[in-house]
C-alpha atoms as a PDB file:
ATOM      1  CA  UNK A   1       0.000   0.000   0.000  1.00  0.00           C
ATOM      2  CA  UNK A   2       2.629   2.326   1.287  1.00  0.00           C
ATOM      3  CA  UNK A   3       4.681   1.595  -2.154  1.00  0.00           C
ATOM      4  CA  UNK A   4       1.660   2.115  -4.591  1.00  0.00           C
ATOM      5  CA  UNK A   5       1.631   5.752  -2.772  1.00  0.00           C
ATOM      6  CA  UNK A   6       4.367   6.446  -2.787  1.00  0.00           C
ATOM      7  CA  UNK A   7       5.000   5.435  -6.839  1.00  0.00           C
ATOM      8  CA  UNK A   8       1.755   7.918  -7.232  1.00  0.00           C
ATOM      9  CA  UNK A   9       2.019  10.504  -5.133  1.00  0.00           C
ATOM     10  CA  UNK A  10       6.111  10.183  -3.879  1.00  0.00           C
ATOM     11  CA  UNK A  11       6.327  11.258  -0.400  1.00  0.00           C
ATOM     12  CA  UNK A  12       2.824  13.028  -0.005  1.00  0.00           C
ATOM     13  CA  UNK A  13       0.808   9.702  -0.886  1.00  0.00           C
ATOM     14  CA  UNK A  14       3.772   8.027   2.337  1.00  0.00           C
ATOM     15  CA  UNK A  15       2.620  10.372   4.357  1.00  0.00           C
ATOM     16  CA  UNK A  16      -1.459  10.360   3.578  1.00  0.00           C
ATOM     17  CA  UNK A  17      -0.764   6.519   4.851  1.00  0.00           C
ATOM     18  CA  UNK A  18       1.162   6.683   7.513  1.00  0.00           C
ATOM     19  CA  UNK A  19      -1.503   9.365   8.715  1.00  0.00           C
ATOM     20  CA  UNK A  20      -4.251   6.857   7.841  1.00  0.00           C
ATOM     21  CA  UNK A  21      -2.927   3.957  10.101  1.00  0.00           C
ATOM     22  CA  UNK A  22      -2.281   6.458  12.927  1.00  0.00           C
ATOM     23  CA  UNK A  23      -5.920   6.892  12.677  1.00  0.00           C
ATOM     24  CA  UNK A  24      -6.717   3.508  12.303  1.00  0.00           C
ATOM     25  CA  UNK A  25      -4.907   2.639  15.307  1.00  0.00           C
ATOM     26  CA  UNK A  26      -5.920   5.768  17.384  1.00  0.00           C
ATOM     27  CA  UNK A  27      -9.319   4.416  16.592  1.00  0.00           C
ATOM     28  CA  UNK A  28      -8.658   0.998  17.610  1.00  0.00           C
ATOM     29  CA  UNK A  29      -7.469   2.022  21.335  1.00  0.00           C
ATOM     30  CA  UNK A  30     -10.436   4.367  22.133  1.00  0.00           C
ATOM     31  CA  UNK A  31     -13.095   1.346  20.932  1.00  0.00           C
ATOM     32  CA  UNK A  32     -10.765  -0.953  23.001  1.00  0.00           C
ATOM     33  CA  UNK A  33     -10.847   1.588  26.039  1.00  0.00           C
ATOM     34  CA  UNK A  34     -14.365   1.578  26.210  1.00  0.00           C
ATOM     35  CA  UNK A  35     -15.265  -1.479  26.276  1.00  0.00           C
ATOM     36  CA  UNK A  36     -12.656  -1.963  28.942  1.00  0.00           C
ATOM     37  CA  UNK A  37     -14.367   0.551  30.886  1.00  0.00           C
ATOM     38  CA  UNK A  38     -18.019  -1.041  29.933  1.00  0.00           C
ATOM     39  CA  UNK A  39     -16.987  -4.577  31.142  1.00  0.00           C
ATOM     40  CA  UNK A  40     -14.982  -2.732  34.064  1.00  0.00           C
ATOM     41  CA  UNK A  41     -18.363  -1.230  35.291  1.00  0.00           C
ATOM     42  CA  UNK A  42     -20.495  -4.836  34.478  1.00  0.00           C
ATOM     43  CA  UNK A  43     -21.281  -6.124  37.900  1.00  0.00           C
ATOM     44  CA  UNK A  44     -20.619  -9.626  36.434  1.00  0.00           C
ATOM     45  CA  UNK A  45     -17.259 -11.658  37.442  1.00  0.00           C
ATOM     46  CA  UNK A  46     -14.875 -10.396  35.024  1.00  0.00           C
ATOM     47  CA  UNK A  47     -16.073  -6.899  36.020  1.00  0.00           C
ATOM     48  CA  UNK A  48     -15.240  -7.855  39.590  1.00  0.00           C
ATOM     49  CA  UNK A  49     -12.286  -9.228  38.349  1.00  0.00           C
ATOM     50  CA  UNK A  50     -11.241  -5.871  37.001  1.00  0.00           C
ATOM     51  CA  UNK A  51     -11.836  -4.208  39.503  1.00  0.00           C
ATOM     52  CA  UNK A  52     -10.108  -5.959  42.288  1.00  0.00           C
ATOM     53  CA  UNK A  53      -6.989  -6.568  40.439  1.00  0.00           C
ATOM     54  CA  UNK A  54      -4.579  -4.224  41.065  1.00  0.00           C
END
């Protein structure tokens, strides 16, 4: 992907994709972090569990 961007666009189309992962993975850590914080708040065991282990 990176190389198809960067044989269209040289280092503008690199940086358009390293941009687009960093959003990708910026997106993956705040739908991770929340349902951390969902399960974290569940009153079932792994709740508990989460919120007990320190």
């Amino acid at each position: 992907m990176t190389k198809t961007s960067q044989d269209e666009f040289g280092l503008l189309g690199v940086m358009f994709t390293v941009i687009g992962w960093l959003f990708i993975f910026s997106a993956i850590v705040v739908v991770a972090s929340s349902i951390v914080g969902s399960v974290a708040k569940d009153s079932g065991p792994l709740g508990i569990w989460l919120r007990t282990s320190r």
